[in-house]
Protein backbone atom coordinates (compact mmCIF):
# COMPACT_ATOMS: atom_id res chain seq x y z
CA UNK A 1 -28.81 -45.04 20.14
CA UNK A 2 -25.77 -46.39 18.95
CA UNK A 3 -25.86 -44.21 15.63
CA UNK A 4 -26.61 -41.31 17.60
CA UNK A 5 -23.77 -41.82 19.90
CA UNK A 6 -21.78 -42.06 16.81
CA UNK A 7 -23.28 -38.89 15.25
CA UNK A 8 -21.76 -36.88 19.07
CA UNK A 9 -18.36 -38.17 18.47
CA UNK A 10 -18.18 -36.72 15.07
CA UNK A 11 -19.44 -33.92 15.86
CA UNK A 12 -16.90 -33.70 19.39
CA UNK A 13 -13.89 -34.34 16.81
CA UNK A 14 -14.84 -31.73 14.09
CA UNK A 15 -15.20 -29.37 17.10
CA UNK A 16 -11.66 -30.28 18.25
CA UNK A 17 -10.53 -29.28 14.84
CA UNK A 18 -12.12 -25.54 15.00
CA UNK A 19 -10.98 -25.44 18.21
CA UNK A 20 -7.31 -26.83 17.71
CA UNK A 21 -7.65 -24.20 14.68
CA UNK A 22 -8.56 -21.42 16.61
CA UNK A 23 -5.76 -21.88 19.46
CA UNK A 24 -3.19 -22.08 16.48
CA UNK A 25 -4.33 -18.66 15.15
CA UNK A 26 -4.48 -16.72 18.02
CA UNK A 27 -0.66 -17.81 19.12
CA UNK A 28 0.53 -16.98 15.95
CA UNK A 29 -1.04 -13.79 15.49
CA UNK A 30 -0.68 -12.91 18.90
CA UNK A 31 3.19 -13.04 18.01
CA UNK A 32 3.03 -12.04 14.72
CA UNK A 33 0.83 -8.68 15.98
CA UNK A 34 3.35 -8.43 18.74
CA UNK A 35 6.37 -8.35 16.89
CA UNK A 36 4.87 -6.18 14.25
CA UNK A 37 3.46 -3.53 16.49
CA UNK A 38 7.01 -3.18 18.40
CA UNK A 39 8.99 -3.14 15.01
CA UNK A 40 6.21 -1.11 13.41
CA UNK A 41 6.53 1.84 16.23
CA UNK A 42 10.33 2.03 15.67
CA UNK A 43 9.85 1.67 11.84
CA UNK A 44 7.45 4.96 12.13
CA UNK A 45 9.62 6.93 14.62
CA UNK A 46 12.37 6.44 12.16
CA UNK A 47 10.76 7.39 9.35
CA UNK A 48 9.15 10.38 11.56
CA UNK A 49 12.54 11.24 12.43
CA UNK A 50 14.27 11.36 9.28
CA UNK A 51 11.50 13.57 7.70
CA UNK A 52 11.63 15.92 10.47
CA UNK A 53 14.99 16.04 10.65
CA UNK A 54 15.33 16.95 6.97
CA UNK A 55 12.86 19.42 7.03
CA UNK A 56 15.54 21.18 9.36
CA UNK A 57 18.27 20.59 7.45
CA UNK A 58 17.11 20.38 4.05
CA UNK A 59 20.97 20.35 2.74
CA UNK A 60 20.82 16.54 3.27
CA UNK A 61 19.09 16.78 -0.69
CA UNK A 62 22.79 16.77 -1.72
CA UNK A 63 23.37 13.19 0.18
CA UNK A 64 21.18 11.54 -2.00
CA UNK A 65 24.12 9.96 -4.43
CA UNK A 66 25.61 9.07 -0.62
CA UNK A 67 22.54 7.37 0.66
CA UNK A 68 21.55 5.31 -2.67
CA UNK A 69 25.45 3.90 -2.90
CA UNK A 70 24.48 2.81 0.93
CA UNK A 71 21.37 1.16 0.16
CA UNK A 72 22.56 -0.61 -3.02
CA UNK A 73 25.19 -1.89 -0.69
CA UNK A 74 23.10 -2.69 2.21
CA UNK A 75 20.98 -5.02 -0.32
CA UNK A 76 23.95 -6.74 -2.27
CA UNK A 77 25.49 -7.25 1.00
CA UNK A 78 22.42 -8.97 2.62
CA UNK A 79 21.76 -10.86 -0.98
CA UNK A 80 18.28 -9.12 -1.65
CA UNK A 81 18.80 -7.48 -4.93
CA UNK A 82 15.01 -6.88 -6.44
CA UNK A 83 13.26 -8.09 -3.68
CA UNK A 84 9.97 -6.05 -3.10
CA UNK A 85 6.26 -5.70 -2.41
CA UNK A 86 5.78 -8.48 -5.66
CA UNK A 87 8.02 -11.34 -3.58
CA UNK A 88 5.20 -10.81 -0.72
CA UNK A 89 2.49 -11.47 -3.04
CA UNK A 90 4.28 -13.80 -5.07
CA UNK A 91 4.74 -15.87 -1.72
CA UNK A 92 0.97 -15.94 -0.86
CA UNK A 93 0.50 -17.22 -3.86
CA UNK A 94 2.75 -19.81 -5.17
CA UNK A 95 5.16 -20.41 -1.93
CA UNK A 96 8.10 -19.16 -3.10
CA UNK A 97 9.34 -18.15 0.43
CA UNK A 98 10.90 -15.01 1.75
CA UNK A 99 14.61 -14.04 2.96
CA UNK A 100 14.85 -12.68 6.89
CA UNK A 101 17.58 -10.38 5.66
CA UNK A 102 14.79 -8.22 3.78
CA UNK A 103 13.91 -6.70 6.90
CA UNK A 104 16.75 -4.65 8.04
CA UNK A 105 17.67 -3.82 4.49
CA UNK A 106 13.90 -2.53 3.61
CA UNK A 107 13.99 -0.82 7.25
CA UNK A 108 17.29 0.96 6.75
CA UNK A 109 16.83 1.88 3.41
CA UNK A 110 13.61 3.32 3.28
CA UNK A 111 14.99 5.76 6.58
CA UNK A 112 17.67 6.84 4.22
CA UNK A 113 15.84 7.36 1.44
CA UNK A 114 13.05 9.69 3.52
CA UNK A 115 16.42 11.67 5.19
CA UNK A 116 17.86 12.49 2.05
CA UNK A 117 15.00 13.77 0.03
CA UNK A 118 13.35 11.16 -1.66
CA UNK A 119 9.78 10.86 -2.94
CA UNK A 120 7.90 7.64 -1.29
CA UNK A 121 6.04 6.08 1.31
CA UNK A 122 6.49 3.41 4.08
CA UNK A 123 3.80 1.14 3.64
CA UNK A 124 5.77 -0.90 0.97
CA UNK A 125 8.34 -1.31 3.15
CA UNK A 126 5.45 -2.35 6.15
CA UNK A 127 3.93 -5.20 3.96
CA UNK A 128 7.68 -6.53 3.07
CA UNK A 129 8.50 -6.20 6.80
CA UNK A 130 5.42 -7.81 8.08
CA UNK A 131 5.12 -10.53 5.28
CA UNK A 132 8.82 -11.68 6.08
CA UNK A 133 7.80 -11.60 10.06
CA UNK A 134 4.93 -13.78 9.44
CA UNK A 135 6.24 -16.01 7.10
CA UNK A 136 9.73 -16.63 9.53
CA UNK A 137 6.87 -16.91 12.77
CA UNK A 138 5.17 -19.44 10.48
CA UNK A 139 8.18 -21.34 9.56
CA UNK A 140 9.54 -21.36 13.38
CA UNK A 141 6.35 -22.44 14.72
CA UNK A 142 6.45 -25.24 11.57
CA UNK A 143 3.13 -24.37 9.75
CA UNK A 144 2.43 -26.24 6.87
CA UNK A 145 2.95 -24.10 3.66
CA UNK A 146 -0.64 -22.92 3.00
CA UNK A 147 -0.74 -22.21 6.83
CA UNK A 148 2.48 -20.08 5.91
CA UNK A 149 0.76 -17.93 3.58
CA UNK A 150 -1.91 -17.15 5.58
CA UNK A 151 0.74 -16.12 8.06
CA UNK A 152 2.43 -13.98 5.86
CA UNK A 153 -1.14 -12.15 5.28
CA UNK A 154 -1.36 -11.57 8.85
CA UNK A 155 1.94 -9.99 9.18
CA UNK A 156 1.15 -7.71 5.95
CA UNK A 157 -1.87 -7.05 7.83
CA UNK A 158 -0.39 -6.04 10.96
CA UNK A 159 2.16 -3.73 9.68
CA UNK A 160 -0.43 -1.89 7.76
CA UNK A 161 -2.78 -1.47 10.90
CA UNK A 162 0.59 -0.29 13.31
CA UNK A 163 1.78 2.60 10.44
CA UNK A 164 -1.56 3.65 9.87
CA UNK A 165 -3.93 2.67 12.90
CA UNK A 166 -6.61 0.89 10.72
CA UNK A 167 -7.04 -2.36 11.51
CA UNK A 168 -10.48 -2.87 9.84
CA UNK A 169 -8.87 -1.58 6.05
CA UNK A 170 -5.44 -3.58 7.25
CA UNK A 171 -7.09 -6.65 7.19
CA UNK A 172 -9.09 -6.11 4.11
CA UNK A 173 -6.51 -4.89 2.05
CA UNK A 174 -3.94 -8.57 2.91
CA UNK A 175 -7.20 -10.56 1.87
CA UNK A 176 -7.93 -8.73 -1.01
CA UNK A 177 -4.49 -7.48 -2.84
CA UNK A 178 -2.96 -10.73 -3.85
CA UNK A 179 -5.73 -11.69 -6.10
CA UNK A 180 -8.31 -9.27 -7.00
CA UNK A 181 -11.87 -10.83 -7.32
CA UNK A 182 -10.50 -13.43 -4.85
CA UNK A 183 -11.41 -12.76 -0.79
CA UNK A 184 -8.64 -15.05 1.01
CA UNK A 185 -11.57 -15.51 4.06
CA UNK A 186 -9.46 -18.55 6.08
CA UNK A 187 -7.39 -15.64 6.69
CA UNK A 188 -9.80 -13.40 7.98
CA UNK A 189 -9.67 -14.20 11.72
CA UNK A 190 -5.40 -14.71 11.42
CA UNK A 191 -5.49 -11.05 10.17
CA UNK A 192 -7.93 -9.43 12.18
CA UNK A 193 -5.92 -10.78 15.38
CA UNK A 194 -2.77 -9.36 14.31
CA UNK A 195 -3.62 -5.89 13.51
CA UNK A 196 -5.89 -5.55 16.50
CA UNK A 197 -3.08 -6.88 18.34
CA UNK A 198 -0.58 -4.69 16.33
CA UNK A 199 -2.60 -1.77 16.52
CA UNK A 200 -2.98 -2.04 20.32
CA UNK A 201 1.23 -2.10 20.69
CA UNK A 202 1.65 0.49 18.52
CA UNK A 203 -1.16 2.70 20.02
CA UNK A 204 0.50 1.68 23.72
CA UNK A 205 4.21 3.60 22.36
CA UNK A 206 1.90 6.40 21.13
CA UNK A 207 1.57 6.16 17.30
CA UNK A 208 -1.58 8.09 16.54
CA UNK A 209 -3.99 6.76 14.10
CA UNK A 210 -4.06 8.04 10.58
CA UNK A 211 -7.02 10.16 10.54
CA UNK A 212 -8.38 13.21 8.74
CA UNK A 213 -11.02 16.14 9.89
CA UNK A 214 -13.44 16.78 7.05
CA UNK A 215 -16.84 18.02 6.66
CA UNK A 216 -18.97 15.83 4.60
CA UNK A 217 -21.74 16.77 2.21
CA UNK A 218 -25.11 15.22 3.04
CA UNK A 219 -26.39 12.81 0.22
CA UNK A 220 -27.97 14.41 -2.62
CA UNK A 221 -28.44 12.73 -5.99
CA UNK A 222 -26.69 16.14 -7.33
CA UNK A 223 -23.67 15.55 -4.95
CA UNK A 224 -23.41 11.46 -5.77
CA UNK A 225 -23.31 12.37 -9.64
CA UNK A 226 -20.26 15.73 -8.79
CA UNK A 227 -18.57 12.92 -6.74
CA UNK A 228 -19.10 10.40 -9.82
CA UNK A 229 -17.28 12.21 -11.66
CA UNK A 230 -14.40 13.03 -10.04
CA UNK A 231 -14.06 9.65 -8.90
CA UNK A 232 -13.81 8.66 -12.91
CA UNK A 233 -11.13 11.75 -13.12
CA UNK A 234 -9.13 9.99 -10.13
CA UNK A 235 -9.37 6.83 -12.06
CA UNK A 236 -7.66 8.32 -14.83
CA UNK A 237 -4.91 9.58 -12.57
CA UNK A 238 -4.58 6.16 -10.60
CA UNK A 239 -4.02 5.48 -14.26
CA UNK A 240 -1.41 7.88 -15.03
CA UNK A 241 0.22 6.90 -12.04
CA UNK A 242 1.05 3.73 -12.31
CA UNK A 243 2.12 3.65 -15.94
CA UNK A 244 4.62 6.50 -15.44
CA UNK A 245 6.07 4.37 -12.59
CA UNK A 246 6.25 1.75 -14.34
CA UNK A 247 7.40 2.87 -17.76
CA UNK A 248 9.82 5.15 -15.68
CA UNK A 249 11.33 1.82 -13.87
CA UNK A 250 11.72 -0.07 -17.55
CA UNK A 251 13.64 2.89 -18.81
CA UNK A 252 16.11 3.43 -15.97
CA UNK A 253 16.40 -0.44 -15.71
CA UNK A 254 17.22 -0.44 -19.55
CA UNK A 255 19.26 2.98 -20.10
CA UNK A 256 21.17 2.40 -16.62
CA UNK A 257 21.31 -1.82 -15.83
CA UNK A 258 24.06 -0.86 -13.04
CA UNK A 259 22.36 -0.50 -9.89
CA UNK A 260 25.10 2.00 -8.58
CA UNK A 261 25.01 3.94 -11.36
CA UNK A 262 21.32 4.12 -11.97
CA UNK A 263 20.54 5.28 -8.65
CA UNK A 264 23.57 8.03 -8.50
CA UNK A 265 21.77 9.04 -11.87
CA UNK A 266 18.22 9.15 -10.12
CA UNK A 267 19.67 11.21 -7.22
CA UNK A 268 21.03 13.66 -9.19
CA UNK A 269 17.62 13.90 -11.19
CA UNK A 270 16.27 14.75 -7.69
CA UNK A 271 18.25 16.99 -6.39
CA UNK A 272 17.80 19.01 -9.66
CA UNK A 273 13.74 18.52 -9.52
CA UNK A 274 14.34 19.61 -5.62
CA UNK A 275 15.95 22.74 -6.83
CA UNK A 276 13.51 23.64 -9.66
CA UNK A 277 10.47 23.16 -6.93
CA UNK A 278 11.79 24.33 -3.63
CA UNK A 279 10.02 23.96 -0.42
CA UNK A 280 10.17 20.07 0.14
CA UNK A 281 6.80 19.80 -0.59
CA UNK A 282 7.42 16.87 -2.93
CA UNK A 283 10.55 15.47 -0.97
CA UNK A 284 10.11 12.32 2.04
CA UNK A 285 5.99 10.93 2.23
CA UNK A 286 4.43 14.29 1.93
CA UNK A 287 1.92 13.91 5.07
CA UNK A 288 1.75 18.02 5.80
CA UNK A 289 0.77 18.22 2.30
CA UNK A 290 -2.12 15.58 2.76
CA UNK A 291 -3.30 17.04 5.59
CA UNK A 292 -3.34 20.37 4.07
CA UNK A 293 -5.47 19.43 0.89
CA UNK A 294 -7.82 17.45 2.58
CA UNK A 295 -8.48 19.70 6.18
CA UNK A 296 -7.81 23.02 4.97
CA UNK A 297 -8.69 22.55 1.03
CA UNK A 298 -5.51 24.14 -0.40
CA UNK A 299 -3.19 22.54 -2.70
CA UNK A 300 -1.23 23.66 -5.93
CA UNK A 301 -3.28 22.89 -9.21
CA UNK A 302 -0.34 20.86 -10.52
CA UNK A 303 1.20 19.37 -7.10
CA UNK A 304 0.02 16.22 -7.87
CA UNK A 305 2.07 15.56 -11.30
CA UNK A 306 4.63 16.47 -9.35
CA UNK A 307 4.53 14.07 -7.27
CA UNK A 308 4.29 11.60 -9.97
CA UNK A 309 7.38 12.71 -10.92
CA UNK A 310 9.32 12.59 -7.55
CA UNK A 311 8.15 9.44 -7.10
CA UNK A 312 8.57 7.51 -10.05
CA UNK A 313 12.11 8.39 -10.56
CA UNK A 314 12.56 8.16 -6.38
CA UNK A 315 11.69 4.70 -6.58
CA UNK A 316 13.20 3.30 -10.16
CA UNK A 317 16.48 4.44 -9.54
CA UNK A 318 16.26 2.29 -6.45
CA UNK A 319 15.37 4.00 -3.56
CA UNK A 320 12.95 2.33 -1.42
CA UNK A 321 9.75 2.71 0.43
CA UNK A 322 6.31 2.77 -1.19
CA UNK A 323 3.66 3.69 -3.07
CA UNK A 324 0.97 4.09 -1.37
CA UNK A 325 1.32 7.45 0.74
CA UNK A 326 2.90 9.11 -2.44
CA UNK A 327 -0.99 7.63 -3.83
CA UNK A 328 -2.52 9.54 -1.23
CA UNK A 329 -0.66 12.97 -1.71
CA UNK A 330 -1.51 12.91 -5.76
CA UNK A 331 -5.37 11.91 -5.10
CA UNK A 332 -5.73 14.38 -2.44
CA UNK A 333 -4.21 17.31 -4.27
CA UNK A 334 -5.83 16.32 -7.95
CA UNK A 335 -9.33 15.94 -5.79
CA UNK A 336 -8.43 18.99 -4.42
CA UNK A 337 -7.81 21.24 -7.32
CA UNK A 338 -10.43 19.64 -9.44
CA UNK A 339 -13.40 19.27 -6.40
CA UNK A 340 -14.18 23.05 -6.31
CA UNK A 341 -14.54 23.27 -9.86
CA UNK A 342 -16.94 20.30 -10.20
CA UNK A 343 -19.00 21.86 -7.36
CA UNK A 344 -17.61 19.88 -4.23
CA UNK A 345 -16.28 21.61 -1.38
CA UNK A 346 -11.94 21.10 -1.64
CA UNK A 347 -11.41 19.61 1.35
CA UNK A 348 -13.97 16.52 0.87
CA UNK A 349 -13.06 16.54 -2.15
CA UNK A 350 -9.19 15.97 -1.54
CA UNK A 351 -10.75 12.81 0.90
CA UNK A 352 -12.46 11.66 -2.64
CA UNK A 353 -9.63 12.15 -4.31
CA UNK A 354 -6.90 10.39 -1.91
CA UNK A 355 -9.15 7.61 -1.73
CA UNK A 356 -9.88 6.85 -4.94
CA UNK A 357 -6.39 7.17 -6.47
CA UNK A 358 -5.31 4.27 -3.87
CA UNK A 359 -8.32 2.17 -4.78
CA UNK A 360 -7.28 2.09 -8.70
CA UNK A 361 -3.77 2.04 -7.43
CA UNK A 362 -4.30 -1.21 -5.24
CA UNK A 363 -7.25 -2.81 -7.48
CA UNK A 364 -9.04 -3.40 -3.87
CA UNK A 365 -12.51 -1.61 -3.42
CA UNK A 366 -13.95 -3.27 -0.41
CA UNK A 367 -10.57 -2.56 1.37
CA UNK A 368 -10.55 1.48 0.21
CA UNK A 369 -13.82 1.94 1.31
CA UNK A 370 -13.10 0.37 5.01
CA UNK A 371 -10.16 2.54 4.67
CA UNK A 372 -12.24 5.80 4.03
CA UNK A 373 -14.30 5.10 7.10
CA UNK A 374 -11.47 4.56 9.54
CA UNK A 375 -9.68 7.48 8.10
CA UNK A 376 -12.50 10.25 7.34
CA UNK A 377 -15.44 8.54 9.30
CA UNK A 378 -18.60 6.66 8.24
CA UNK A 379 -20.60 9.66 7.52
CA UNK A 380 -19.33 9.80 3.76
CA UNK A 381 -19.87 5.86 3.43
CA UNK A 382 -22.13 5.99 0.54
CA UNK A 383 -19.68 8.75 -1.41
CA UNK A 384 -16.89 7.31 -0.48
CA UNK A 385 -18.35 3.07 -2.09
CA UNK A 386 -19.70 4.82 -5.00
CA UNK A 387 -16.36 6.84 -5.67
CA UNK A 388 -14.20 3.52 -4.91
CA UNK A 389 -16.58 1.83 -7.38
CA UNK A 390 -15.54 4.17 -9.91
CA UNK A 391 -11.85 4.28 -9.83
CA UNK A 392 -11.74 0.45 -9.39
CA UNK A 393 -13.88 0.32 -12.65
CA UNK A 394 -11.92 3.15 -15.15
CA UNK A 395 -8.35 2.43 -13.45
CA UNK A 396 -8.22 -0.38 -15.62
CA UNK A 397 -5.90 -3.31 -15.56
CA UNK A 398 -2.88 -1.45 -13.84
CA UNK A 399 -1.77 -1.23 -10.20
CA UNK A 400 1.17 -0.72 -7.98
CA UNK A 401 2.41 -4.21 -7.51
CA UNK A 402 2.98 -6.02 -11.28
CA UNK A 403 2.70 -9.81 -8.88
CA UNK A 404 -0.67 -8.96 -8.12
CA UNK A 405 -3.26 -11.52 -10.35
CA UNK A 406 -6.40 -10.56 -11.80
CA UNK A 407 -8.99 -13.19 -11.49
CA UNK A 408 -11.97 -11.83 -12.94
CA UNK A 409 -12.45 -9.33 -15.68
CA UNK A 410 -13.15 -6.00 -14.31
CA UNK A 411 -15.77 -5.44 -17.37
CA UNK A 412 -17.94 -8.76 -16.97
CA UNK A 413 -18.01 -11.28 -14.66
CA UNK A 414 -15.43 -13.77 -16.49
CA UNK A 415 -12.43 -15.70 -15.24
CA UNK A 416 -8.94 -14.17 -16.91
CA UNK A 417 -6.18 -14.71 -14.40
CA UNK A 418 -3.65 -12.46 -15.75
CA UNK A 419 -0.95 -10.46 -13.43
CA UNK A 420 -1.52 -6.71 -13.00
CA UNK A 421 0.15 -4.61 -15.91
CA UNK A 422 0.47 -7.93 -17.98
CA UNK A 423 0.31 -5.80 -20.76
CA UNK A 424 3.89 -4.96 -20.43
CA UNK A 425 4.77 -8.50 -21.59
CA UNK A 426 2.07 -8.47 -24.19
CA UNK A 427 -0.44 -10.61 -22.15
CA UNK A 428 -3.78 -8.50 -22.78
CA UNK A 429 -7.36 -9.90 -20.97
CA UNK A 430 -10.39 -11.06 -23.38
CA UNK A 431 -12.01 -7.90 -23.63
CA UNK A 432 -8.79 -6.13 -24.38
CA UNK A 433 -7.93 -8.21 -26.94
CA UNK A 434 -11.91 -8.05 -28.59
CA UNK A 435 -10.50 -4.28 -29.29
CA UNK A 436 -6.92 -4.98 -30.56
């Protein structure tokens, strides 16, 4: 009786310590989803704003030198010089800690950059913002530090899930982009919390979820293989992407090491591009554009190198925002262009296309296939895996953020550990090397 008795109270004080657990993760996301969904809305009105409002005035192009002299200044002033996406990850994974000041200068700067004419996105600015929100919440509430990176998941998370209204692929994606092969899964209730909770304040202020009308193909073996390939095409693109941004960034780093004076010389590259290809098609996030390839099925053939363009020279001369959107305007106009001529109605095929360009862009599969779901609907599930699959496959060992780690070879299942586009320093994975 007496070992039984014994055997309860164990049991009572492990309880205690889910429980205890549980209670400490739904405080801190609740104010971590709070205080991301209310900075969140603003974040997106601004941004909203500033595109609309250039789209009416599209003079503003020739503020550009103005507005990247501002937001150099705003980050030397608030001492955040080269902080980015890669200090979020970097921070989930080794503690490194995050600056509070990165949060007005990411906010201000990334409005500026979408009023005057530049080429990117906002969710690199939302994982920055809500990283640094739950990292400070973490730190105020006095979290240990591997309780602090889980925090700063959950704010990544519930940015993500207030821009874009998908909680499900929000929560993924902070598990899975730090280190790919890796599933963070103690976070998985922190993050879920926070962009529900996120997604809930930023639905109350009226931010519409990100979502797309398009009619999708029923499954036929003839259909998976047209969808195959194009997925393997996107791959290549994904590819293409994120080696021009990031050869564009070493040169301008290297031809141009003054801040001021590389990003007057990046504005003036852009207002010239701007003149050469009128029509602010590839000027601010490009949403119209999106939602033109993918619900109508039109798109110029070559819109999407374009944006390549934009956006690599938007973003290495030092204007901020992200990558991510800009991912979804080249997939969705290369699956759009290509699509018809593989057999595959334009506009799905733009939804293959946007989705697959993120996936090799991100290196997170699971996380672009929730996000296909929640942004086109389940009835493409089975496309949409296989074509994630793909492009997670042939992208190779590149991606958007250079901090992210991968864990296991993407060719066998093998440890390696090496940081995304390590081959920029010469670090090259087993297989890669079995070729050199």
């Amino acid at each position: 009786m007496n070992q039984f008795r014994e055997h309860l109270l164990i049991e009572y004080k492990r309880y205690i310590i889910y429980l205890k657990a549980l209670v400490k993760w739904l405080v801190v996301s609740g104010i971590v989803g709070v205080l991301c969904g209310g900075l969140g809305t603003a974040f997106h009105v601004g941004v909203d704003t500033a595109n609309g409002f250039r789209l009416v005035h599209p003079w503003l192009i020739w503020l550009l030198p103005v507005a990247g002299a501002a937001i150099v200044a705003i980050y030397s002033f608030f001492s955040v010089e080269g902080q980015s996406t890669n200090n979020i990850i970097s921070e989930v994974q080794s503690g490194n800690g995050l600056k509070l000041n990165l949060i007005p200068s990411i906010f201000f700067s990334t409005v500026l950059t979408h009023l005057c004419g530049g080429s990117a996105g906002r969710e690199g600015a939302a994982l920055q913002m809500g990283g640094t929100i739950g990292y400070e919440t973490g730190k105020l509430l006095r979290l240990d530090d591997r309780d602090l990176r889980t925090a700063t998941l959950a704010g990544m998370a519930a940015f993500f899930s207030a821009l874009f209204g998908t909680p499900l692929a929000a929560t993924v994606f902070a598990m899975a982009v730090i280190s790919v092969g890796l599933l963070y899964h103690a976070a998985l209730l922190p993050c879920l919390l926070a962009s529900l909770t996120a997604y809930g304040i930023s639905s109350l202020f009226g931010v519409s979820p990100t979502h797309f009308t398009v009619a999708m193909p029923q499954l036929q073996l003839v259909m998976l293989l047209k969808v195959a390939l194009l997925a393997a095409l996107s791959g290549f693109v994904s590819f293409l992407f994120c080696n021009v941004l990031h050869w564009m960034e070493h040169v301008m780093q290297k031809r141009f090491p003054n801040p001021y004076l590389r990003v007057l010389v990046g504005a003036a590259i852009l207002i010239a591009l701007s003149l050469l290809f009128p029509g602010g098609d590839y000027n601010g996030a490009g949403s119209s554009v999106i939602k033109r390839a993918v619900e109508q099925g039109q798109a110029n053939p070559f819109a999407f190198l374009l944006k390549i363009l934009f956006t690599a020279v938007t973003l290495s001369a030092g204007f901020k925002g992200g990558e991510v959107v800009p991912s979804f305007f080249i997939g969705a106009c290369f699956g759009c262009a290509v699509g018809p001529l593989l057999g595959i109605p334009a506009g799905f095929a733009a939804a293959v296309g946007l989705i697959c360009v993120f996936c090799g862009g991100v290196n997170c599969p699971i996380a672009s296939t929730f996000l296909a779901i929640e942004l086109f609907s389940a009835e493409g599930l089975l496309y949409f895996a296989l074509a994630c699959a793909l492009s997670y496959l042939l992208s190779g060992y590149t991606g958007l953020y250079s901090s992210q780690r991968i864990l296991y070879d993407k060719l066998k299942a093998q440890y390696i550990d090496v940081h995304t586009n390590a081959y920029h320093e010469g670090e090259h994975t087993p297989m890669e090397q079995k070729y050199r």
